[in-house]
C-alpha atoms as a PDB file:
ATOM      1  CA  UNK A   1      -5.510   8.176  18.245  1.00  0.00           C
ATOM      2  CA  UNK A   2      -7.662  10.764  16.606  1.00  0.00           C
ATOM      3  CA  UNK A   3     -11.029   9.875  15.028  1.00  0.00           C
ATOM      4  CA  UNK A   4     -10.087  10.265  11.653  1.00  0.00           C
ATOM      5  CA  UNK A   5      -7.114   7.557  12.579  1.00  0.00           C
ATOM      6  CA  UNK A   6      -9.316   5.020  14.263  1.00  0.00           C
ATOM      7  CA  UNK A   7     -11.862   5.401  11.016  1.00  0.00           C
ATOM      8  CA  UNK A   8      -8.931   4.734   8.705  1.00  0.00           C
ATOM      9  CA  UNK A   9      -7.953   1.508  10.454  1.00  0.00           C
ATOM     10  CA  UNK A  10     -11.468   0.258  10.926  1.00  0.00           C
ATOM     11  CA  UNK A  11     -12.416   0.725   7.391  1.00  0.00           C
ATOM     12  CA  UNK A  12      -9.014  -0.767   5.777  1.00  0.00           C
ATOM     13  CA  UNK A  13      -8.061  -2.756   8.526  1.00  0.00           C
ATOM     14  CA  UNK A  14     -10.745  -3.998  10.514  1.00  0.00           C
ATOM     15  CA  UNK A  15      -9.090  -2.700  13.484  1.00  0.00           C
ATOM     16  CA  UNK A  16     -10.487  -0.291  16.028  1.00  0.00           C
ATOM     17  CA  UNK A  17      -8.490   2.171  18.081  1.00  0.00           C
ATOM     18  CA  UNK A  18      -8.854  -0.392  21.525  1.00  0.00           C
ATOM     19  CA  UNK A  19      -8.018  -3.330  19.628  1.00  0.00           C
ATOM     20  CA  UNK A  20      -5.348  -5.324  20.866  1.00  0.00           C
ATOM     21  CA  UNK A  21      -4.251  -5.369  17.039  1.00  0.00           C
ATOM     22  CA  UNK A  22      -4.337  -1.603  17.133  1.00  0.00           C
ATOM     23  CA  UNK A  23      -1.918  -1.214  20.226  1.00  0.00           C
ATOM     24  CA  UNK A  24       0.772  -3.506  18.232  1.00  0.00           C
ATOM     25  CA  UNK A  25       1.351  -1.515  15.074  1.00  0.00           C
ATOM     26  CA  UNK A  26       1.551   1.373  17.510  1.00  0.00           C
ATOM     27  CA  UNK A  27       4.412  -0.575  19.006  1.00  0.00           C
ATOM     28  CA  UNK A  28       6.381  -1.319  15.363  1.00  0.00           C
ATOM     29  CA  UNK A  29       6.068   2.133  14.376  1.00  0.00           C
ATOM     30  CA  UNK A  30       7.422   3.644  17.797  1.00  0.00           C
ATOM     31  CA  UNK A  31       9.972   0.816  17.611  1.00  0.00           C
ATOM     32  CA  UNK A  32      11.009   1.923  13.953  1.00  0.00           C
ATOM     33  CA  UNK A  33      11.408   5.614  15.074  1.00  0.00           C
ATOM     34  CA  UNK A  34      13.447   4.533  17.837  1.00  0.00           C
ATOM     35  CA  UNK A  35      15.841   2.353  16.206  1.00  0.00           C
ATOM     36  CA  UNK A  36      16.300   4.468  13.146  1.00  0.00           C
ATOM     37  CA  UNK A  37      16.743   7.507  14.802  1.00  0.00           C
ATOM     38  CA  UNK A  38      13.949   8.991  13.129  1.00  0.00           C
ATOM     39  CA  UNK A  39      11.790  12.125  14.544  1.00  0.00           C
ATOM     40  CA  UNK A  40       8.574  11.233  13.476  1.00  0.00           C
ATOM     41  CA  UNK A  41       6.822   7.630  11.885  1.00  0.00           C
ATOM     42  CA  UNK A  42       3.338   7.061  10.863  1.00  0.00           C
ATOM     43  CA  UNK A  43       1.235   4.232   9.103  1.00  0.00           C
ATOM     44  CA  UNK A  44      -1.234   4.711   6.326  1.00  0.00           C
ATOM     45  CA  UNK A  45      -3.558   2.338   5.047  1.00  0.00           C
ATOM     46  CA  UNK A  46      -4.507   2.268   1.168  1.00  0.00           C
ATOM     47  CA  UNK A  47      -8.160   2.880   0.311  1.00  0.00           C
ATOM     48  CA  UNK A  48      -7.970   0.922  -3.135  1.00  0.00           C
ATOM     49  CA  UNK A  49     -11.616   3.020  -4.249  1.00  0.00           C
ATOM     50  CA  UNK A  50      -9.680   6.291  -4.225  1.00  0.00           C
ATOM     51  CA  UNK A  51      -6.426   5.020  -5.175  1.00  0.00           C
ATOM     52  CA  UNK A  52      -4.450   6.714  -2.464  1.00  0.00           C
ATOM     53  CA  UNK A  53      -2.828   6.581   0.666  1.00  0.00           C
ATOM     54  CA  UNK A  54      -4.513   7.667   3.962  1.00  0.00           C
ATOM     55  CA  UNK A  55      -2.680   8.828   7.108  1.00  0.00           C
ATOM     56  CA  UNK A  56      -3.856   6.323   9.973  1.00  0.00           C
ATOM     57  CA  UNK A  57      -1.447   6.399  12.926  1.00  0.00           C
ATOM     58  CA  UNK A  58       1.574   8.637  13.729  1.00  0.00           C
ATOM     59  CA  UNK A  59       4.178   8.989  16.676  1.00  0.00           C
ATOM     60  CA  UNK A  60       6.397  11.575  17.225  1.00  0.00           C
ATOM     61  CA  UNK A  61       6.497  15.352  16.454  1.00  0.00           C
ATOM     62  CA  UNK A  62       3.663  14.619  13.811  1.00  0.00           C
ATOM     63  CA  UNK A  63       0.278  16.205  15.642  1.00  0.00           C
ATOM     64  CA  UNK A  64      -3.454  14.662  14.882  1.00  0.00           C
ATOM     65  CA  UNK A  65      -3.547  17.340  12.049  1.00  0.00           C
ATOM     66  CA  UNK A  66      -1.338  15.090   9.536  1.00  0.00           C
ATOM     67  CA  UNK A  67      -4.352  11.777  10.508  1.00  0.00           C
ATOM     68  CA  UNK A  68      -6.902  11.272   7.698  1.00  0.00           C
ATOM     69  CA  UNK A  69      -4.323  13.355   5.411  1.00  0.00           C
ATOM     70  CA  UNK A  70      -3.882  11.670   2.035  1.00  0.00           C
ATOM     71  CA  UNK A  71      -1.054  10.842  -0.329  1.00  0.00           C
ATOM     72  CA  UNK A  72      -1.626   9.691  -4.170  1.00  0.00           C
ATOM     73  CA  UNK A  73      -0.179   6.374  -4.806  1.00  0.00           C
ATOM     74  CA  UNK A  74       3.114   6.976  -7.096  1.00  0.00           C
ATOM     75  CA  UNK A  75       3.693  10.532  -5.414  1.00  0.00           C
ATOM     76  CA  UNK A  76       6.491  10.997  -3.175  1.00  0.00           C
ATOM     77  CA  UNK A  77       8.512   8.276  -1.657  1.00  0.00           C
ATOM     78  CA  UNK A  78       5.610   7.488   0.582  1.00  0.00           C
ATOM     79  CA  UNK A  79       3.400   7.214  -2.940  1.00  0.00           C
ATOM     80  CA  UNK A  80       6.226   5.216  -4.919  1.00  0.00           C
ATOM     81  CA  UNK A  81       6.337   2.969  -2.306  1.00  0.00           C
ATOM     82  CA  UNK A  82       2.920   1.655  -2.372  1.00  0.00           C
ATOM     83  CA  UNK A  83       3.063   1.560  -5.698  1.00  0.00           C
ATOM     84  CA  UNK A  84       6.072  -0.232  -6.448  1.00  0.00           C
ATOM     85  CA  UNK A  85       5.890  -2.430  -3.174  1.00  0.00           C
ATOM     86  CA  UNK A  86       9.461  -2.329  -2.260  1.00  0.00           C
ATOM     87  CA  UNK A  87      11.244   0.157   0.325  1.00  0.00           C
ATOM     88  CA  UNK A  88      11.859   3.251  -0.527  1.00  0.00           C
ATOM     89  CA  UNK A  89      14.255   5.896   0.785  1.00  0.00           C
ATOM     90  CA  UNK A  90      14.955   9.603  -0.005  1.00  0.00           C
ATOM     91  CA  UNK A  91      14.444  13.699   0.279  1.00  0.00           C
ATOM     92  CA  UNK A  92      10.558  14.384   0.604  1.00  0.00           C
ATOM     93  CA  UNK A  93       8.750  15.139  -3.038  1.00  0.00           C
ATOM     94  CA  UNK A  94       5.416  15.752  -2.019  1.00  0.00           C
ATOM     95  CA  UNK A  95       3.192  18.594  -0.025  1.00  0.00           C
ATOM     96  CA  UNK A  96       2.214  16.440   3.216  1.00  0.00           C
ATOM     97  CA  UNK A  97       6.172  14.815   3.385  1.00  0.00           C
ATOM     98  CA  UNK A  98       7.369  18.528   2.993  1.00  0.00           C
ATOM     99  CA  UNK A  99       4.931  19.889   5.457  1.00  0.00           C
ATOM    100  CA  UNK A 100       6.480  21.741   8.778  1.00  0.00           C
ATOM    101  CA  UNK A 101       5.830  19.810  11.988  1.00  0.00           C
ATOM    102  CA  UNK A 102       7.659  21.112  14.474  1.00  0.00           C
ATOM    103  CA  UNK A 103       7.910  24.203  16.432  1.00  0.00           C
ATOM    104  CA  UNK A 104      10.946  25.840  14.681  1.00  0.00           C
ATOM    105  CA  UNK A 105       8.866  25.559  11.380  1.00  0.00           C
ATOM    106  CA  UNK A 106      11.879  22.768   9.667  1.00  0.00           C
ATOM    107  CA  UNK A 107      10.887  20.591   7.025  1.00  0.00           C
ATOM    108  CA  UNK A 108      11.062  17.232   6.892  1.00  0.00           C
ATOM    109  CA  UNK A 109      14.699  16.207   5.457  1.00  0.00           C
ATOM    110  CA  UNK A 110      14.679  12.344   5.093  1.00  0.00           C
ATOM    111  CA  UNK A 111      11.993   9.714   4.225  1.00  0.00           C
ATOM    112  CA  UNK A 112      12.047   6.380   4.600  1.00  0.00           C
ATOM    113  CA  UNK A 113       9.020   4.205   3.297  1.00  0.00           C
ATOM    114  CA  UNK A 114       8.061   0.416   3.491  1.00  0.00           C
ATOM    115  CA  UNK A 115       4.406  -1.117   2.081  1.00  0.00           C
ATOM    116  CA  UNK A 116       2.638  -3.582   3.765  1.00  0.00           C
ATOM    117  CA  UNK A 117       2.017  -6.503   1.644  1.00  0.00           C
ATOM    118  CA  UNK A 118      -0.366  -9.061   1.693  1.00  0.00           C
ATOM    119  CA  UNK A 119      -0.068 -11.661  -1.217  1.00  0.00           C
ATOM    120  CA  UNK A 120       2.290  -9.273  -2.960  1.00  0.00           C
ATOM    121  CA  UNK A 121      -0.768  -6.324  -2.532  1.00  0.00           C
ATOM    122  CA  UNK A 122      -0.155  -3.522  -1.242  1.00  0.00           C
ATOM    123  CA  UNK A 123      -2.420  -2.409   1.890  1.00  0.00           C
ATOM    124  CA  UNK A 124      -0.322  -0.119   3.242  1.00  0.00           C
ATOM    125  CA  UNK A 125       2.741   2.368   4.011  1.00  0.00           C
ATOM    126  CA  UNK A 126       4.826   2.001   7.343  1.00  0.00           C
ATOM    127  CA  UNK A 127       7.310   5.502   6.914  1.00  0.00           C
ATOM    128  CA  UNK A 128       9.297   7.236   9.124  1.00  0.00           C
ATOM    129  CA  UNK A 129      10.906  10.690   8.812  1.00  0.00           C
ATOM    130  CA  UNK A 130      13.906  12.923   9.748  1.00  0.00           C
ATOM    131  CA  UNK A 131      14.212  16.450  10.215  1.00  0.00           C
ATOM    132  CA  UNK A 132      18.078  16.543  10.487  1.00  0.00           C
ATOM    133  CA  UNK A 133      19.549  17.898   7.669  1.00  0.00           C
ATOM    134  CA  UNK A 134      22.373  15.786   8.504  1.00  0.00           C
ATOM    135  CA  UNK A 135      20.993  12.385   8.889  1.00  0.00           C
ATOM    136  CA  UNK A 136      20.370  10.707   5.871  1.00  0.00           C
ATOM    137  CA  UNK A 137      18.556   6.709   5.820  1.00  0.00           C
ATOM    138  CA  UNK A 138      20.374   4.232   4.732  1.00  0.00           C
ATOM    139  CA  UNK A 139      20.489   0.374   3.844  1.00  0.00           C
ATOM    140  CA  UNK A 140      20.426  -0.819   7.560  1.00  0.00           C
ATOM    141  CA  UNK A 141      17.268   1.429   7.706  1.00  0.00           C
ATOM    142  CA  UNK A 142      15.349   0.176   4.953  1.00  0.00           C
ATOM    143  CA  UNK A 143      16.469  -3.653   5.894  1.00  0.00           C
ATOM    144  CA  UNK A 144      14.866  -2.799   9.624  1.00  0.00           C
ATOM    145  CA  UNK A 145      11.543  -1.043   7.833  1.00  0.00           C
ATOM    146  CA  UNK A 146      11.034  -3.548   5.215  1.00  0.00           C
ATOM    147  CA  UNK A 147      10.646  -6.285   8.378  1.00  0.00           C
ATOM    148  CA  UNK A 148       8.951  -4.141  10.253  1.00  0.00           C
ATOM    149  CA  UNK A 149       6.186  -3.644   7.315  1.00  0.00           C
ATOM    150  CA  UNK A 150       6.129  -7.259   7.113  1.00  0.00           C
ATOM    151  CA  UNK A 151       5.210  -7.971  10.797  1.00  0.00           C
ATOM    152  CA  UNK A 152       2.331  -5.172  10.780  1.00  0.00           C
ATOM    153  CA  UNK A 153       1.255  -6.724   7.163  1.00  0.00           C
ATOM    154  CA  UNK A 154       0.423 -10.274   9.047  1.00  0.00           C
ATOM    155  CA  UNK A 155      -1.362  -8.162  11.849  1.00  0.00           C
ATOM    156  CA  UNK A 156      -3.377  -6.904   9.437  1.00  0.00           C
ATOM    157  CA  UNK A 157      -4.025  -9.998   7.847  1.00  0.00           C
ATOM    158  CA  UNK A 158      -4.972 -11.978  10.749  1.00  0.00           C
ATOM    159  CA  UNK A 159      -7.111  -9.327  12.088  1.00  0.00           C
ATOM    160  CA  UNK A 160      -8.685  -9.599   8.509  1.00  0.00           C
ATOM    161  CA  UNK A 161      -9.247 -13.058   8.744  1.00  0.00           C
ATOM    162  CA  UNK A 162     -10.453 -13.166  12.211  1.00  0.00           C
ATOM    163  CA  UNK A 163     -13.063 -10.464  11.101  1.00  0.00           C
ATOM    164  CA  UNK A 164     -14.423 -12.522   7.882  1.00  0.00           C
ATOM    165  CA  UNK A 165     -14.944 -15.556  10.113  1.00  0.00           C
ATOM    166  CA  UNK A 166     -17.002 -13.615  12.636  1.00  0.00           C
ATOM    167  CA  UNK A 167     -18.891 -12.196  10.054  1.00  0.00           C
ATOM    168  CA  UNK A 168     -19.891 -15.671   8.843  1.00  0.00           C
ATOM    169  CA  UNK A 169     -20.304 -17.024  11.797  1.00  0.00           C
ATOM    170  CA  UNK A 170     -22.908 -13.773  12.151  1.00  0.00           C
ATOM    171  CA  UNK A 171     -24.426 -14.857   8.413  1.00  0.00           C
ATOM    172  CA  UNK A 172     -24.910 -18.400   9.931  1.00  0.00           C
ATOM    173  CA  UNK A 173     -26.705 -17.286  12.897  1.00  0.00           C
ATOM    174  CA  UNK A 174     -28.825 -14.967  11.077  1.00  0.00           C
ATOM    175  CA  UNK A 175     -29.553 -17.067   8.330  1.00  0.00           C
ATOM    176  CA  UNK A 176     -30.356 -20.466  10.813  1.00  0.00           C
ATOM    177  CA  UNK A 177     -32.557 -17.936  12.970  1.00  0.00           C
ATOM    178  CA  UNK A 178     -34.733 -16.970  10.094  1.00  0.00           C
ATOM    179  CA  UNK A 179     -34.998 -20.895   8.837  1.00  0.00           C
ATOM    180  CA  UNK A 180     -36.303 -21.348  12.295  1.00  0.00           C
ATOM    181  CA  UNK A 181     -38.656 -18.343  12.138  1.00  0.00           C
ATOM    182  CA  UNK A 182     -39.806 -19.912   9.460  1.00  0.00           C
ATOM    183  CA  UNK A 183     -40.842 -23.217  10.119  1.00  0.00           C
ATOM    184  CA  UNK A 184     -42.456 -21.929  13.797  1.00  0.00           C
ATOM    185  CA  UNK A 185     -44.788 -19.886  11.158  1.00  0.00           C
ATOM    186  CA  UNK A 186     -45.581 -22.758   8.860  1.00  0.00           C
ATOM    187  CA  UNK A 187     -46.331 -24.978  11.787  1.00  0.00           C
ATOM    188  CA  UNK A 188     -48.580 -21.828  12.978  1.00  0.00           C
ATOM    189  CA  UNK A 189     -50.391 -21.945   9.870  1.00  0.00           C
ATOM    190  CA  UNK A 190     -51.011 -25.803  10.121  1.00  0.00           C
ATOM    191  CA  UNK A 191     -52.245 -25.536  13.340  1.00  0.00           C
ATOM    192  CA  UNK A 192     -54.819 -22.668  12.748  1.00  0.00           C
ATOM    193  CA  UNK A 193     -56.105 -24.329   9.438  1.00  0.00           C
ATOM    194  CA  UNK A 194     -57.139 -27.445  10.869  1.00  0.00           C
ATOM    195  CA  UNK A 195     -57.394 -26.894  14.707  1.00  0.00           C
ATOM    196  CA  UNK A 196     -58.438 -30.567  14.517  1.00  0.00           C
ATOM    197  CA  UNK A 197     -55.707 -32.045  12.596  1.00  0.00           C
ATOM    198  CA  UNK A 198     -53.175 -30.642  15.796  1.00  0.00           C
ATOM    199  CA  UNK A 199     -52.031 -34.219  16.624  1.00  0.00           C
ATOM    200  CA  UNK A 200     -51.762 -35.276  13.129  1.00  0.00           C
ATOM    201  CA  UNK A 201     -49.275 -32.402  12.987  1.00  0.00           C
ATOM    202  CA  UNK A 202     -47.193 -33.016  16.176  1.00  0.00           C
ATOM    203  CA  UNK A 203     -46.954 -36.632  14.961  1.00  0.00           C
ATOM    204  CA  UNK A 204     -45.447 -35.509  11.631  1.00  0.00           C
ATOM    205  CA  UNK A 205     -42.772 -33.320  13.758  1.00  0.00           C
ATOM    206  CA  UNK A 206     -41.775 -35.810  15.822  1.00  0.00           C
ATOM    207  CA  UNK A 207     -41.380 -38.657  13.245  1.00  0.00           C
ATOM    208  CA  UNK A 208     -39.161 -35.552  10.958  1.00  0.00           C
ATOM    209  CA  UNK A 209     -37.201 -35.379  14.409  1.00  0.00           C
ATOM    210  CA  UNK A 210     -36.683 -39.070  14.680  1.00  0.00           C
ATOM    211  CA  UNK A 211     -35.281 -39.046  10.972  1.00  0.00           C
ATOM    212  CA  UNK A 212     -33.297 -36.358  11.786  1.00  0.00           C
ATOM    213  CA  UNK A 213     -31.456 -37.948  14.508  1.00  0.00           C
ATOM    214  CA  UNK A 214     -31.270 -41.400  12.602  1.00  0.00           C
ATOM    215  CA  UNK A 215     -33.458 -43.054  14.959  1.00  0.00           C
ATOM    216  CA  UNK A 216     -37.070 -44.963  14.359  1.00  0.00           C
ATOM    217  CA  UNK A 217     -40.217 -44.340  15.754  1.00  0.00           C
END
């Protein structure tokens, strides 16, 4: 996966390029290619702040040039299916569906596009494309992509969960490492005001420990 690829996932997705989560929408997308008989299939992941559609993964005759590429929501079928959130199937509409791919310089012919959906939002596009003027999707196709969106849209969402509870788990470390900072410095300060008083002070510690443990001194 090219940079620009791997930067699109991580951002969106909170998956990296090694990730195990990474390695299985690979897997639907060659799997969707295969079984449709497409030529080429690629995921793109919505950034919501730009309102468009941004090319993450691809398989097939599609190079690393089409990755980080990006498609206006409502544009094409990729674009009307991430808007809409239903399946979507027809003759490319839009500059980076039409673009030539292969070595003979054809056009893509046929586009089939299903959006990821998460809580009935849209976080993505799984598509696939055919450069046979002869082979047009059908039903059985969109049936197969619409499940196949569905299974990378609860990847997605489990990665997503598993990365908000390490980062609080990370905010809860942090935040009980600088409580503990600072009651080392406020015993500090204790100590250096009134050398003499040290005992006093250890005394007070260990009673606040007892408490804390539900025990008596």
């Amino acid at each position: 996966m090219s940079e620009s690829g791997a930067l699109a996932l991580g951002t969106y997705f909170a998956i990296q390029s090694g990730d195990a989560e990474a390695a299985a929408l690979r897997l639907l997308v060659e799997l969707g290619v295969q079984i449709a008989k497409a030529d080429e299939g690629s995921l793109l992941v919505l950034d919501e702040e730009r309102g468009d559609l941004v090319f993450a993964m691809t398989v097939g005759h599609a190079d690393d040039g089409l990755l980080g590429q990006r498609v206006p929501l409502g544009h094409g079928v990729t674009g009307l299916a991430a808007a809409t959130g239903e399946v979507q199937l027809g003759a490319p509409t839009f500059d980076v569906e039409e673009q030539e791919r292969v070595g003979d310089g054809a056009k893509p012919k046929s586009v089939i596009a299903a959006p990821l959906l998460i809580e009935d939002e849209t976080v993505g596009v799984l598509t696939a494309i055919s450069f046979d003027r002869d082979r047009r999707f059908g039903r059985d196709d969109a049936s197969l992509y619409g499940k196949l969106a569905t299974a990378a849209a609860l990847i997605v969402r489990q990665r997503q969960r598993l990365a908000a509870l390490e980062k609080g788990a990370r905010s809860g470390g942090d935040h009980r490492s600088a409580t503990e900072a600072r009651i080392v410095s406020a015993v500090g300060r204790l100590s250096q005001a009134r050398p003499e008083n040290l005992e006093a002070v250890a005394s007070l510690l260990e009673s606040l420990g007892m408490l804390a443990l539900g025990k008596r001194a």
